[in-house]
N, C-alpha and C. Protein backbone atom coordinates (compact mmCIF):
# COMPACT_ATOMS: atom_id res chain seq x y z
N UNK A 1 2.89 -33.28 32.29
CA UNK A 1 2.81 -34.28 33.33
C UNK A 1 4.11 -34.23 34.14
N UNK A 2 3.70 -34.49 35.33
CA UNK A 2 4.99 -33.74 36.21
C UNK A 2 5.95 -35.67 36.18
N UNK A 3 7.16 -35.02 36.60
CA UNK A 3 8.51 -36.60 35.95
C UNK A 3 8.50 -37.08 37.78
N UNK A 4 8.04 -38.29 37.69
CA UNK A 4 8.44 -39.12 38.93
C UNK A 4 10.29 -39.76 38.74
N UNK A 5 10.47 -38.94 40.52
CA UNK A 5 11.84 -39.67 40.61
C UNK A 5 11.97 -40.71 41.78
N UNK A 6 12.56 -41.64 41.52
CA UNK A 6 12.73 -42.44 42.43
C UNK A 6 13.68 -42.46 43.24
N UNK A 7 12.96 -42.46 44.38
CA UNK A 7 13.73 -41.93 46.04
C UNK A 7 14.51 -43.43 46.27
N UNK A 8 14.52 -44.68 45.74
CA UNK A 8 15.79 -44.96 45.76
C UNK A 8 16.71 -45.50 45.42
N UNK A 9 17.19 -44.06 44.45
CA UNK A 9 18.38 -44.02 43.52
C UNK A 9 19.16 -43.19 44.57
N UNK A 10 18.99 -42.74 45.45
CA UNK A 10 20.31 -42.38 46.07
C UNK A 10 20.08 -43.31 47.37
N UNK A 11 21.56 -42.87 47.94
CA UNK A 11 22.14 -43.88 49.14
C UNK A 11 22.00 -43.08 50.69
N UNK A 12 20.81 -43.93 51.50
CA UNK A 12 20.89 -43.28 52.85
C UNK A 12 21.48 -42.55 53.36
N UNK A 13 22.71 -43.29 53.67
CA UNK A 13 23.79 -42.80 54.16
C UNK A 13 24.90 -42.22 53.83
N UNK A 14 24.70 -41.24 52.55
CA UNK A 14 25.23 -40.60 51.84
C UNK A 14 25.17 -39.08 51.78
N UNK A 15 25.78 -38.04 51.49
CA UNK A 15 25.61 -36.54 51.72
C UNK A 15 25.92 -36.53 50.42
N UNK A 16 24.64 -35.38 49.44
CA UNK A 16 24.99 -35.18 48.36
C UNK A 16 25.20 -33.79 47.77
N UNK A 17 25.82 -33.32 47.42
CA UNK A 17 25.34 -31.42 46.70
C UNK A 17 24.88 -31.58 46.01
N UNK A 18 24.17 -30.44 45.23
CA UNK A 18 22.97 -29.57 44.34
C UNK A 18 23.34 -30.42 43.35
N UNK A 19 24.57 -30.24 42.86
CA UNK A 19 25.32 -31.00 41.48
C UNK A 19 25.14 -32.68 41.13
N UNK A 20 25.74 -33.29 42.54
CA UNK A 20 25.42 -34.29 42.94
C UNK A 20 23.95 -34.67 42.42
N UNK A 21 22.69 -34.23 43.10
CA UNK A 21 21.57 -34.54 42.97
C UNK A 21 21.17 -34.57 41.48
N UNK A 22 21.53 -33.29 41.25
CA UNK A 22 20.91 -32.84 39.50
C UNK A 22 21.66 -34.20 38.37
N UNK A 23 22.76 -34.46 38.64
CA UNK A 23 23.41 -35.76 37.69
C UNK A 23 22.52 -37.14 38.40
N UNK A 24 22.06 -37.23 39.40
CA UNK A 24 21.98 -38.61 39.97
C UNK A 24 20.57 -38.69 38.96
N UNK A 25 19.49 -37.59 39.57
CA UNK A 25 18.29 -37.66 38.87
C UNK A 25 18.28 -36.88 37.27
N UNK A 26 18.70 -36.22 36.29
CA UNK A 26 18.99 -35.89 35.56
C UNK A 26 18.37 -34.61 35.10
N UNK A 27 18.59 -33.67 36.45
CA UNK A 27 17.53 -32.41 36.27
C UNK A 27 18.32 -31.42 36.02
N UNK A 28 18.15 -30.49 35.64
CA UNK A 28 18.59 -29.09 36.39
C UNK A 28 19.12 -28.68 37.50
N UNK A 29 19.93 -27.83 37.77
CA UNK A 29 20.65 -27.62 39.20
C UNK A 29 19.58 -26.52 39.78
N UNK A 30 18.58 -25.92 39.05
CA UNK A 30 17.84 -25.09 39.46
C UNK A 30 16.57 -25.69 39.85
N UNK A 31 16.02 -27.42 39.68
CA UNK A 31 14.97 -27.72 39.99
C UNK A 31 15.05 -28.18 41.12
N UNK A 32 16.51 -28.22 41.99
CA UNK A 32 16.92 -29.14 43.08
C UNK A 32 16.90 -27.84 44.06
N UNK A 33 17.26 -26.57 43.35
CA UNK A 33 17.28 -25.44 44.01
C UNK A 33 16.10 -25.14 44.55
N UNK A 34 14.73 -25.12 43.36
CA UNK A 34 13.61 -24.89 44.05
C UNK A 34 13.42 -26.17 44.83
N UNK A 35 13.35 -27.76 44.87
CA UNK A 35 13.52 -28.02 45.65
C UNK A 35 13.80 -28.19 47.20
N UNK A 36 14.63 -27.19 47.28
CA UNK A 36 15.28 -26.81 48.50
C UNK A 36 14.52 -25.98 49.04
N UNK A 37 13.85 -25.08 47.92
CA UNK A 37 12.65 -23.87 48.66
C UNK A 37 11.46 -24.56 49.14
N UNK A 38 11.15 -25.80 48.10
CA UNK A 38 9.82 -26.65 48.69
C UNK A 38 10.12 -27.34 49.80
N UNK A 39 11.02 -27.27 50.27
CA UNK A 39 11.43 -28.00 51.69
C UNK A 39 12.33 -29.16 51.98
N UNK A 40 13.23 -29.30 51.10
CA UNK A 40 14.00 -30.13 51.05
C UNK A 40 15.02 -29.67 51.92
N UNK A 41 15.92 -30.38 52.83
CA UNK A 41 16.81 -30.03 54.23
C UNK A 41 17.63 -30.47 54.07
N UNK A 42 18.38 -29.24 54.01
CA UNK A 42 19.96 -29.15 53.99
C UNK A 42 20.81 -29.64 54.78
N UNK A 43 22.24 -29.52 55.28
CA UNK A 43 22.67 -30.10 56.44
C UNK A 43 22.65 -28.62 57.48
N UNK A 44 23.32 -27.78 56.65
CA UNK A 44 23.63 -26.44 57.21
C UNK A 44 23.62 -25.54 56.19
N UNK A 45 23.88 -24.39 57.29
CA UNK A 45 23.80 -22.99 56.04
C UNK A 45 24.48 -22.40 55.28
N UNK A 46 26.25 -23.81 55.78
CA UNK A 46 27.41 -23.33 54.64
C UNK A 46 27.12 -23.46 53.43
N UNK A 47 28.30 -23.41 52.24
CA UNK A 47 28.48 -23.31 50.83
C UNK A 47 29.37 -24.61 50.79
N UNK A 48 29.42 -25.38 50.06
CA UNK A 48 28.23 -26.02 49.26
C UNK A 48 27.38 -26.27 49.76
N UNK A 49 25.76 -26.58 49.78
CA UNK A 49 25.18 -27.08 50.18
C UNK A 49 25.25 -28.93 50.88
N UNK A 50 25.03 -29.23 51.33
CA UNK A 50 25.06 -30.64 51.32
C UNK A 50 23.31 -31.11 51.64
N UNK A 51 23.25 -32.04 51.36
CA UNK A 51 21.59 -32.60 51.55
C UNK A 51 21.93 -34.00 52.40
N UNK A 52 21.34 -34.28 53.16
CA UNK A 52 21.60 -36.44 53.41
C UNK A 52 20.51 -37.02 52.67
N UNK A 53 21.20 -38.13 52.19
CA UNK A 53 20.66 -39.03 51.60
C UNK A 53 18.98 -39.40 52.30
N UNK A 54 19.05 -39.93 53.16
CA UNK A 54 18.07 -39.98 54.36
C UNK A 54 16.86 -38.68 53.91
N UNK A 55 17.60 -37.63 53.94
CA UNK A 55 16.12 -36.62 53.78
C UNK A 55 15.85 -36.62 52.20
N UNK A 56 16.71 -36.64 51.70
CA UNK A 56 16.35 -36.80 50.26
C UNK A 56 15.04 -37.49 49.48
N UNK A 57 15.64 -38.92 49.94
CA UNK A 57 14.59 -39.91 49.85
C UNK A 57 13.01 -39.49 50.65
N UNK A 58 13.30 -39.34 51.38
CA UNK A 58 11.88 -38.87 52.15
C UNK A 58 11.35 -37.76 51.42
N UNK A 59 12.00 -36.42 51.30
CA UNK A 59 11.54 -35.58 50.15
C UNK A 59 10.82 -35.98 49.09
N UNK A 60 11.53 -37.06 48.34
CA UNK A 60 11.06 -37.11 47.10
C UNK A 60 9.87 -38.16 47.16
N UNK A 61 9.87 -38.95 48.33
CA UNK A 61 8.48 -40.21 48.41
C UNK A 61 7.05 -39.06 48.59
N UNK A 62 7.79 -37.67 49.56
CA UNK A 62 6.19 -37.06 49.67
C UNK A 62 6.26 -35.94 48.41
N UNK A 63 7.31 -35.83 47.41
CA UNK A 63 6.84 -35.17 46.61
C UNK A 63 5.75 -36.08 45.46
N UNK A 64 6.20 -37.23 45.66
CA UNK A 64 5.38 -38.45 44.44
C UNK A 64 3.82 -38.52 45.45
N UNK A 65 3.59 -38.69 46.39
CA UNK A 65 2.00 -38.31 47.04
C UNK A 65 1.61 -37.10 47.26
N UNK A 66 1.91 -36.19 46.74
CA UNK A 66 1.40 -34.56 46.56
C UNK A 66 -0.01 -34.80 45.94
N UNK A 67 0.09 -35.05 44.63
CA UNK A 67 -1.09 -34.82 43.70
C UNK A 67 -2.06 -36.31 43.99
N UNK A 68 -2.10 -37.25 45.08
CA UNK A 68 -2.77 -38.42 45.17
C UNK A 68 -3.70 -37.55 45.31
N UNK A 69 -4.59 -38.10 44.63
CA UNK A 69 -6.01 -38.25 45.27
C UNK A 69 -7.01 -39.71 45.11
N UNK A 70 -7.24 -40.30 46.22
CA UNK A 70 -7.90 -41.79 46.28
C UNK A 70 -8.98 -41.43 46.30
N UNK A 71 -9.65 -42.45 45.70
CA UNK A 71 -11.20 -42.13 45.25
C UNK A 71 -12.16 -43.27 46.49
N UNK A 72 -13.26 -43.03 47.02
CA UNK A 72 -14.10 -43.78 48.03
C UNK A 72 -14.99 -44.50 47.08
N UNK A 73 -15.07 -45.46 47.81
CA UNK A 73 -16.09 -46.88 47.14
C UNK A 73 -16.94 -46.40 46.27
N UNK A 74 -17.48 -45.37 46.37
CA UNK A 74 -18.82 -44.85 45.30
C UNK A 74 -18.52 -43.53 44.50
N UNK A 75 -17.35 -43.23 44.59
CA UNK A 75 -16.58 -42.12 43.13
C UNK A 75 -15.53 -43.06 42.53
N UNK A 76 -15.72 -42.25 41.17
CA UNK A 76 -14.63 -42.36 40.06
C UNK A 76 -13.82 -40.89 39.57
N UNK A 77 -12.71 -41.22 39.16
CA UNK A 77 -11.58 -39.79 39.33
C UNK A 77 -12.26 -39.88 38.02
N UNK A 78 -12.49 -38.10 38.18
CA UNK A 78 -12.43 -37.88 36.70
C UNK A 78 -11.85 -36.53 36.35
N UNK A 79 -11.16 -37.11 34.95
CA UNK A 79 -9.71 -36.45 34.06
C UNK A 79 -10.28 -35.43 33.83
N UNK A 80 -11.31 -34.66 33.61
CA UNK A 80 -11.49 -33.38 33.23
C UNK A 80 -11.47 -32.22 34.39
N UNK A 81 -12.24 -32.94 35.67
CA UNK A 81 -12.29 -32.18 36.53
C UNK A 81 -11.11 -32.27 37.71
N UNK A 82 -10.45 -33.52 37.47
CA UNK A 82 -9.52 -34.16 38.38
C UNK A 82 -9.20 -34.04 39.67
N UNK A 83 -10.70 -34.58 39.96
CA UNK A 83 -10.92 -34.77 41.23
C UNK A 83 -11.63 -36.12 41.43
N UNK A 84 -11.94 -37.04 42.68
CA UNK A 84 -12.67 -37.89 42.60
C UNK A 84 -14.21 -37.66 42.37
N UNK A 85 -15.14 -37.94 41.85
CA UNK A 85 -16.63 -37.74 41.77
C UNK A 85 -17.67 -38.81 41.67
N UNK A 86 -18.78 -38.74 42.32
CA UNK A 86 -19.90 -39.43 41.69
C UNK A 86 -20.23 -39.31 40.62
N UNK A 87 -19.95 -40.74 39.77
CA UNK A 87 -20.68 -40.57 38.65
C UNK A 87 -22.53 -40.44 38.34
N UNK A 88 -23.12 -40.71 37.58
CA UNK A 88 -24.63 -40.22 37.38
C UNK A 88 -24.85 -41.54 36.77
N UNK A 89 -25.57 -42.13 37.95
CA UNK A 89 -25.99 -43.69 37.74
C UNK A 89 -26.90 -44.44 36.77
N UNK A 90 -27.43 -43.96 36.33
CA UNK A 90 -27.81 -44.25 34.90
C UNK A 90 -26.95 -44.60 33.76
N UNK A 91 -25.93 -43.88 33.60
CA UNK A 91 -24.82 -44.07 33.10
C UNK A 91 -23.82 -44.77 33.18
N UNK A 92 -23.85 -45.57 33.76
CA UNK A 92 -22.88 -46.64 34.58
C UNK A 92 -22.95 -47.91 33.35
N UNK A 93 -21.99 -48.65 33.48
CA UNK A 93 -22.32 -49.86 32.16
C UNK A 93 -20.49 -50.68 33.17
N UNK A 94 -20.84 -52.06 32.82
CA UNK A 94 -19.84 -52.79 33.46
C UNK A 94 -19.30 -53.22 32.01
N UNK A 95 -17.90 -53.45 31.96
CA UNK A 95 -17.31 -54.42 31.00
C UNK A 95 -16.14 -55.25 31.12
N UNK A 96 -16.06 -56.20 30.79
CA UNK A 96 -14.65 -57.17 31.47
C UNK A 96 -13.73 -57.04 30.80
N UNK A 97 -12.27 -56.91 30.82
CA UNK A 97 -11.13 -56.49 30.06
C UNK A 97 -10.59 -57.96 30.00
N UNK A 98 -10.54 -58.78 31.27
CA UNK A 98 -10.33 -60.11 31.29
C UNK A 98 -10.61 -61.19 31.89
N UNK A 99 -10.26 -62.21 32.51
CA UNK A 99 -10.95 -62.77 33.39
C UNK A 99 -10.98 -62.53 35.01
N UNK A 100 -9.97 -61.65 34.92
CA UNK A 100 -9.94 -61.21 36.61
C UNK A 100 -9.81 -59.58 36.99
N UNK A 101 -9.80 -58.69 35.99
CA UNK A 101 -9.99 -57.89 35.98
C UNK A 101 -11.03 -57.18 34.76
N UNK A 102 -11.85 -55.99 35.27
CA UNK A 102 -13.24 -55.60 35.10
C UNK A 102 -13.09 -54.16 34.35
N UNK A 103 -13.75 -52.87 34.48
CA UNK A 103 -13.96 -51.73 34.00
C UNK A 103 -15.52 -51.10 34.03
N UNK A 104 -15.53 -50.25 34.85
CA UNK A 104 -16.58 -49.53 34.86
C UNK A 104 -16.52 -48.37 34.31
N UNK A 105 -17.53 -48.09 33.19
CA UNK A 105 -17.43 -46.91 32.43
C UNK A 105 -18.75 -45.88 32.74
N UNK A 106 -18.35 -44.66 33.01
CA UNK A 106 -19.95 -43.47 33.34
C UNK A 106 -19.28 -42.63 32.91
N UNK A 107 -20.64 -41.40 33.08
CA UNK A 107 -19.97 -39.96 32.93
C UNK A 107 -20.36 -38.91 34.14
N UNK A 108 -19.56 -37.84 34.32
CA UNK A 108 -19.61 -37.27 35.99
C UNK A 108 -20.59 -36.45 35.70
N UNK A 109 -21.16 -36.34 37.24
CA UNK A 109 -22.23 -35.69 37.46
C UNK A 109 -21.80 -34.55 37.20
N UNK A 110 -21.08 -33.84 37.63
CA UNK A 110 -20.19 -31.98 37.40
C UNK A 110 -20.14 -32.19 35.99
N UNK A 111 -19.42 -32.35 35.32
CA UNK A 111 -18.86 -32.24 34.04
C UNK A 111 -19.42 -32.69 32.64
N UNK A 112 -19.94 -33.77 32.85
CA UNK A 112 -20.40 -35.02 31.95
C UNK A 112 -19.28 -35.77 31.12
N UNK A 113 -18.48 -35.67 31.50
CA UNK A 113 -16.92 -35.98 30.80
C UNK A 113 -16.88 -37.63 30.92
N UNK A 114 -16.30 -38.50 29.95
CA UNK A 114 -16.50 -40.33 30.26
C UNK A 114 -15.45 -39.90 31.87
N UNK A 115 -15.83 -41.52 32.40
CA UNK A 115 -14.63 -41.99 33.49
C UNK A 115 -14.82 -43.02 33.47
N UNK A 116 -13.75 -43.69 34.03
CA UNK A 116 -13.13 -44.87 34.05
C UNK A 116 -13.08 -45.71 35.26
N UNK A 117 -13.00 -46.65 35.81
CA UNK A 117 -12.59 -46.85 36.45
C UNK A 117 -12.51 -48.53 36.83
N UNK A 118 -11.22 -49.10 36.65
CA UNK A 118 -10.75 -50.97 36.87
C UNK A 118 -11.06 -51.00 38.18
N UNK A 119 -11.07 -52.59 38.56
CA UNK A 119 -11.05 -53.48 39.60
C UNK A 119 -10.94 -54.94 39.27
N UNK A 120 -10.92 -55.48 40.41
CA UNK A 120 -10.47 -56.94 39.95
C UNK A 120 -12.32 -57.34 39.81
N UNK A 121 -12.64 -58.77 39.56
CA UNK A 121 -14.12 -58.85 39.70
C UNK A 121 -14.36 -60.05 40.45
N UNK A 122 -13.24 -59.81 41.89
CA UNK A 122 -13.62 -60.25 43.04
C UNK A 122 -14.65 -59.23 43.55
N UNK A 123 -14.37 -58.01 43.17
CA UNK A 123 -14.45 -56.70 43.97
C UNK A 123 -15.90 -56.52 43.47
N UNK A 124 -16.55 -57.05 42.26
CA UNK A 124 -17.98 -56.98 41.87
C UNK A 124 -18.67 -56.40 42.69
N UNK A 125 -19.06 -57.67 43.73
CA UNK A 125 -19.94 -57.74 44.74
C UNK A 125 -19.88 -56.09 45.37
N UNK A 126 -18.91 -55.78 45.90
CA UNK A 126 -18.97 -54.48 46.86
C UNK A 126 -19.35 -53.84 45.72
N UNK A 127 -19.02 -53.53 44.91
CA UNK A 127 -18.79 -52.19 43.72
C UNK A 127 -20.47 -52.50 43.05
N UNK A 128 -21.21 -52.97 43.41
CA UNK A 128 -22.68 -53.13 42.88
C UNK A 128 -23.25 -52.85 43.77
N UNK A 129 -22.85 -52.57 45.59
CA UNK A 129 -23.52 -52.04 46.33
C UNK A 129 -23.80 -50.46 46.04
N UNK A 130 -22.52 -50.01 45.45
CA UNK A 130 -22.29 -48.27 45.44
C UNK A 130 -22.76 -48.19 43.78
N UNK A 131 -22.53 -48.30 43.05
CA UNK A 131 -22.49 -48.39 42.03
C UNK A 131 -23.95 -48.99 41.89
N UNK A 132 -24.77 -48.58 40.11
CA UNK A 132 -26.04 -49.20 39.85
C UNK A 132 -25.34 -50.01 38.43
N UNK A 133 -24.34 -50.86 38.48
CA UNK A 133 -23.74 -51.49 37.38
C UNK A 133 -24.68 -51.91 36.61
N UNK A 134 -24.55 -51.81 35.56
CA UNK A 134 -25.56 -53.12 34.29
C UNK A 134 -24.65 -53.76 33.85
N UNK A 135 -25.18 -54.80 33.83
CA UNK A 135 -23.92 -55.89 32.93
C UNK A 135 -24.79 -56.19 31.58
N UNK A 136 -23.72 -56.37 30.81
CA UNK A 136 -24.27 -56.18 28.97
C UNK A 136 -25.03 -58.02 29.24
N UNK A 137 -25.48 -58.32 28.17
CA UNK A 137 -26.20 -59.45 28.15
C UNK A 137 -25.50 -60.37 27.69
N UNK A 138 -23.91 -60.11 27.50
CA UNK A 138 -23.40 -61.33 27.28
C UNK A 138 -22.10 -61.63 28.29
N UNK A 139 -22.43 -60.87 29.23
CA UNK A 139 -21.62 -61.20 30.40
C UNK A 139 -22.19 -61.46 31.84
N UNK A 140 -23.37 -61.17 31.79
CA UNK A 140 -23.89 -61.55 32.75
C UNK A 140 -23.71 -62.89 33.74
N UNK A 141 -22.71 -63.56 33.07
CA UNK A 141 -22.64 -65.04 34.00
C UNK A 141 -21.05 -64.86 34.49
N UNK A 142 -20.65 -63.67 34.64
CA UNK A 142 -19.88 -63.43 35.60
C UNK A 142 -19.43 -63.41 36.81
N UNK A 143 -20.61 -62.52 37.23
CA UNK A 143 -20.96 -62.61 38.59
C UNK A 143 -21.08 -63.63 39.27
């Protein structure tokens, strides 16, 4: 699982080197290096490097939305194929975790693998338009 860093632990308005970076976030001086190949912007093409704070942070907010993928009203992400998918509606079953939040459990049409997927159960209503939910017989007075 890839390590989320948080863009802000360093300072805007700050210029940092390779070294710099690798102690702030606690990496390698060679992961900041490839870094730099994935597009992270330097100041110039002297030695040491320097980075600004400013691009840094921005770097690292679109390296943490790389792997998003948001799922549309009528898919659930699923972990095997890890992608968003329609699940196979028959399979669908509702269950409440608490009083304001819910869980819909199926398995994907591609794969047949379980998925998951929370909401609050304000959100019921919409999520029974897309969705063919069953509610078990002892929750039914939820809704």
């Amino acid at each position: 699982m890839a390590k989320r860093y948080n863009p802000n632990k360093c300072k805007i308005n700050r210029n940092y080197s390779i070294s710099e970076i690798a102690l702030l976030y606690q990496v390698h001086k060679s992961t900041v290096k490839a870094w730099l190949k994935r597009g992270l912007i330097k100041i110039d093409s002297q030695r040491p490097y320097l980075i600004l704070g400013s691009d840094l942070r921005l770097f690292l907010k679109d390296l943490r939305g790389i792997n998003k993928r948001p799922c549309e009203l009528g898919e659930i992400f699923c972990m095997k194929c890890r992608s968003p998918r329609i699940p196979e509606q028959e399979s669908i079953t509702f269950e409440a975790e608490s009083s304001t939040y819910g869980r819909i459990k199926a398995r994907c049409e591609v794969c047949h693998s379980s998925m998951n997927r929370y909401f609050r159960l304000q959100e019921l209503s919409v999520l029974q338009r897309h969705f063919a939910v069953i509610l078990p017989l002892q929750q039914k007075r939820l809704g």
